[in-house]
Protein backbone atom coordinates (compact mmCIF):
# COMPACT_ATOMS: atom_id res chain seq x y z
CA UNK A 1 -42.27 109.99 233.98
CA UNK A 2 -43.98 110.38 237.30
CA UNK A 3 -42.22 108.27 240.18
CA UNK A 4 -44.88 107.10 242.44
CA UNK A 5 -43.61 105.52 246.01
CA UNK A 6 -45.65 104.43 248.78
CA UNK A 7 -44.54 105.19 252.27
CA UNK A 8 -42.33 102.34 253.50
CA UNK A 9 -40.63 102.05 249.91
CA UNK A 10 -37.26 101.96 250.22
CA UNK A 11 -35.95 104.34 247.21
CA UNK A 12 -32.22 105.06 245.86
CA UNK A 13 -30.32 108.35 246.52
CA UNK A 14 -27.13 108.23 244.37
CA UNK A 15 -23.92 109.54 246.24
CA UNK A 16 -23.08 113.33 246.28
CA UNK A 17 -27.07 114.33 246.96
CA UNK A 18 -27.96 116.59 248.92
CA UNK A 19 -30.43 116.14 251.88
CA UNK A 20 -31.97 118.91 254.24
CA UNK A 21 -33.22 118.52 257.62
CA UNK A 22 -35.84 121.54 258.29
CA UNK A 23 -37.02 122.93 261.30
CA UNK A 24 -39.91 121.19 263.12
CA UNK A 25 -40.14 119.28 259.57
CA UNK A 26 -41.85 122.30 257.30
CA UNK A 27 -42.32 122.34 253.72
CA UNK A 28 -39.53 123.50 252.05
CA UNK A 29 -39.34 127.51 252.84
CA UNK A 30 -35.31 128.13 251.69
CA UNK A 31 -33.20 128.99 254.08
CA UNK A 32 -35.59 127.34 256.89
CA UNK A 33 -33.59 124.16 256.71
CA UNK A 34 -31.49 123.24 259.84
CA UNK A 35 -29.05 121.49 258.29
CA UNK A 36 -28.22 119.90 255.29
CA UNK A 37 -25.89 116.87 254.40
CA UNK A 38 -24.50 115.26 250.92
CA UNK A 39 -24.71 111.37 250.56
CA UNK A 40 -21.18 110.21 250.19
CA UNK A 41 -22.48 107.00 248.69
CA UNK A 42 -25.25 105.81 247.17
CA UNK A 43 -28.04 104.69 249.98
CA UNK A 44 -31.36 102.73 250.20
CA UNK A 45 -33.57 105.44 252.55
CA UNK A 46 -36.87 105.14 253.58
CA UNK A 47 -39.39 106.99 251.85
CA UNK A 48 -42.26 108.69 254.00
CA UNK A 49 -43.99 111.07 252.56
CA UNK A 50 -44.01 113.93 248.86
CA UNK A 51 -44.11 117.31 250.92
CA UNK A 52 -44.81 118.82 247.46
CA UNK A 53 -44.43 118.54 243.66
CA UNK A 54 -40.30 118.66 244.23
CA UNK A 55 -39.32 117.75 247.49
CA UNK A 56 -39.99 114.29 249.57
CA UNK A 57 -39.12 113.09 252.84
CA UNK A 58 -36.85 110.07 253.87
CA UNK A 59 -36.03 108.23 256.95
CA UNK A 60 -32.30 109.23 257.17
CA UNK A 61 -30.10 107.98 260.39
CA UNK A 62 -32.78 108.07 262.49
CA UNK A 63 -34.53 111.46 261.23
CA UNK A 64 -36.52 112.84 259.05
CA UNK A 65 -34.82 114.31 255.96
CA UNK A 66 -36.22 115.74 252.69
CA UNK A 67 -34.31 115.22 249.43
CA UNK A 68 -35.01 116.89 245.84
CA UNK A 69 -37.11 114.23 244.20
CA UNK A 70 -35.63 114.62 240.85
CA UNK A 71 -32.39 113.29 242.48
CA UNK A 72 -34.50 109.86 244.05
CA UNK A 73 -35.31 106.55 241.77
CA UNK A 74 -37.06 103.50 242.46
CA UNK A 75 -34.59 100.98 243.42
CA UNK A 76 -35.58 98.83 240.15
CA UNK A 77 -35.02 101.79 237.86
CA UNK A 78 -31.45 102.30 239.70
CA UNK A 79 -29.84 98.76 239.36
């Protein structure tokens, strides 16, 4: 199944995910990323924008994350 969000959707990232923060925002080029952080908890983000048939971006504290999109649901299909 195809997950289809619109920018502004708020989507669900389960705890122990983990999210990369890449230079000057680039498509995912490994090891370009800057840094990279695992959700503790599950969290609502902000979805922005697919960067490419794996990888989206999400509003994350304030800055621009990207996230494996096999590990992000629609908050409906989460609850």
């Amino acid at each position: 199944m195809m997950k289809k969000f619109k920018q502004g959707d708020y989507v669900y990232i389960p705890s122990n995910v983990r999210l990369f923060r890449f230079e000057k925002n680039k498509p995912q080029h490994f090891p370009d990323f800057k840094e990279t952080k695992t959700t503790e908890e599950p969290k609502h983000l902000m979805f922005v924008n697919k960067v490419d048939d794996s990888w989206i971006r999400v509003f994350y504290n304030g800055e621009l994350w990207s996230v494996n999109e096999e590990n992000v649901y629609e908050i409906e299909e989460a609850q």
